[in-house]
Protein backbone atom coordinates (compact mmCIF):
# COMPACT_ATOMS: atom_id res chain seq x y z
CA UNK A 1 -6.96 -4.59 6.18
CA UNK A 2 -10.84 -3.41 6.58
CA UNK A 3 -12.26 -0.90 7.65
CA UNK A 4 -15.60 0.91 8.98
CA UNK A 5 -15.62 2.98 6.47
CA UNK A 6 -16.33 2.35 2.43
CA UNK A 7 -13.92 3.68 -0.15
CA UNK A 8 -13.72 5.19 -3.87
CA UNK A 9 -10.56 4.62 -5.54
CA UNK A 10 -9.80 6.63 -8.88
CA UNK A 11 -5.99 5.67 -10.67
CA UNK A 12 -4.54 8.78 -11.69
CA UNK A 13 -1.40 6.61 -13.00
CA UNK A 14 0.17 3.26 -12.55
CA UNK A 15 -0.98 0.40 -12.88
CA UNK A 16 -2.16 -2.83 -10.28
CA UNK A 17 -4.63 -5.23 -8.59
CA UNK A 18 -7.44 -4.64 -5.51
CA UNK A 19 -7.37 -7.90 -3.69
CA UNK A 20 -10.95 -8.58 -1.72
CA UNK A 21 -12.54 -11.39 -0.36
CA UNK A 22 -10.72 -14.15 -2.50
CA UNK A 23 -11.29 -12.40 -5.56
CA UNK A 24 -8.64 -9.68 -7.59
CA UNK A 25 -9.66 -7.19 -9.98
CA UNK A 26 -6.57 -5.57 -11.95
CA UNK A 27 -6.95 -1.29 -12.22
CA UNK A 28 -4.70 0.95 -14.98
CA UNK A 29 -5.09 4.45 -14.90
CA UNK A 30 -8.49 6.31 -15.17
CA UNK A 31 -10.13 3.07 -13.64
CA UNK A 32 -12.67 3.76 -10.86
CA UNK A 33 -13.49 0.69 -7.90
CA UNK A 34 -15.35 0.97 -4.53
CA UNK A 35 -14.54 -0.84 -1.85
CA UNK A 36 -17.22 -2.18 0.54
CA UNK A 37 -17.04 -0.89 4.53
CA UNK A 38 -15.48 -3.63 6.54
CA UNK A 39 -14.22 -6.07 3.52
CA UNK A 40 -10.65 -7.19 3.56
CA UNK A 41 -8.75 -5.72 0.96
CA UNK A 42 -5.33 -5.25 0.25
CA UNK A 43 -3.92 -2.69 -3.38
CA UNK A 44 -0.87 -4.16 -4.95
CA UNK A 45 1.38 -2.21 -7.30
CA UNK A 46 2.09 -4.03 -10.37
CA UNK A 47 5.32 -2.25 -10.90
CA UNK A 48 9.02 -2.34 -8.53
CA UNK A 49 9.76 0.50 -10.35
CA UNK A 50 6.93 2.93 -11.02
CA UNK A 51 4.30 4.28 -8.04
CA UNK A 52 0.44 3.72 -8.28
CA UNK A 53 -0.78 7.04 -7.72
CA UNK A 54 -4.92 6.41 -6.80
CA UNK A 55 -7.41 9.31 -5.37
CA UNK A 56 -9.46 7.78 -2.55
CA UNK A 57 -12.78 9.40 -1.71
CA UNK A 58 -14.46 8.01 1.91
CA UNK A 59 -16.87 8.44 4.34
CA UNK A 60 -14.07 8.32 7.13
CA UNK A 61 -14.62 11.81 8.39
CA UNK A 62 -18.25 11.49 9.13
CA UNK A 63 -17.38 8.18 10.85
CA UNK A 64 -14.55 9.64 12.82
CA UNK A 65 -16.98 12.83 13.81
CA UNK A 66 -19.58 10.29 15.43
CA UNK A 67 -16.93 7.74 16.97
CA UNK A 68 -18.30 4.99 14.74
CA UNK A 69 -15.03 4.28 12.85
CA UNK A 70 -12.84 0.80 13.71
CA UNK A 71 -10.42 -0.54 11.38
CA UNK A 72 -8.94 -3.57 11.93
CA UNK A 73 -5.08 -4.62 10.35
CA UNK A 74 -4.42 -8.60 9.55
CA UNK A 75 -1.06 -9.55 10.14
C-alpha cells in the first residue's frame, strides 16, 4: 500500500522486513525506519509464531483535518 501521509515506525518487539520500492530493509526490536508519503510499502513479520509489535508515529491526522489524505491499496 501507500499512502498520503509519511510514517515513523519504532519495534517495540519482534522481529521483520519493510519492503519499499524494490528494496527490503530487515528491523529487530528498538530499530527506528520512516517511511516516505506515497511510497509502496508493505511490513512482513519474520515469525508464524510470534507478533511484530511496532509504534507508528504519522502526520495522518493533520492530513485527514484538511481533506488532503488518499491512500491507495495494490491488490
Amino acid at each position: 500500500r501507500r499512502r498520503g501521509a509519511s510514517a515513523v515506525h519504532f519495534v517495540i518487539s519482534g522481529e521483520g522486513r519493510v519492503e519499499f520500492d524494490g528494496s527490503s530493509l530487515d528491523f529487530a526490536r528498538h530499530d527506528g525506519m520512516a517511511v516516505p508519503n506515497w511510497t509502496w510499502h508493505r511490513l512482513v513479520n519474520a515469525s508464524k509464531t510470534q507478533p511484530a509489535f511496532l509504534f507508528t508515529v504519522t502526520d495522518r491526522p493533520i492530513l485527514d483535518a484538511f481533506g488532503l489524505y488518499r491512500e491507495q491499496v495494490d491488490n
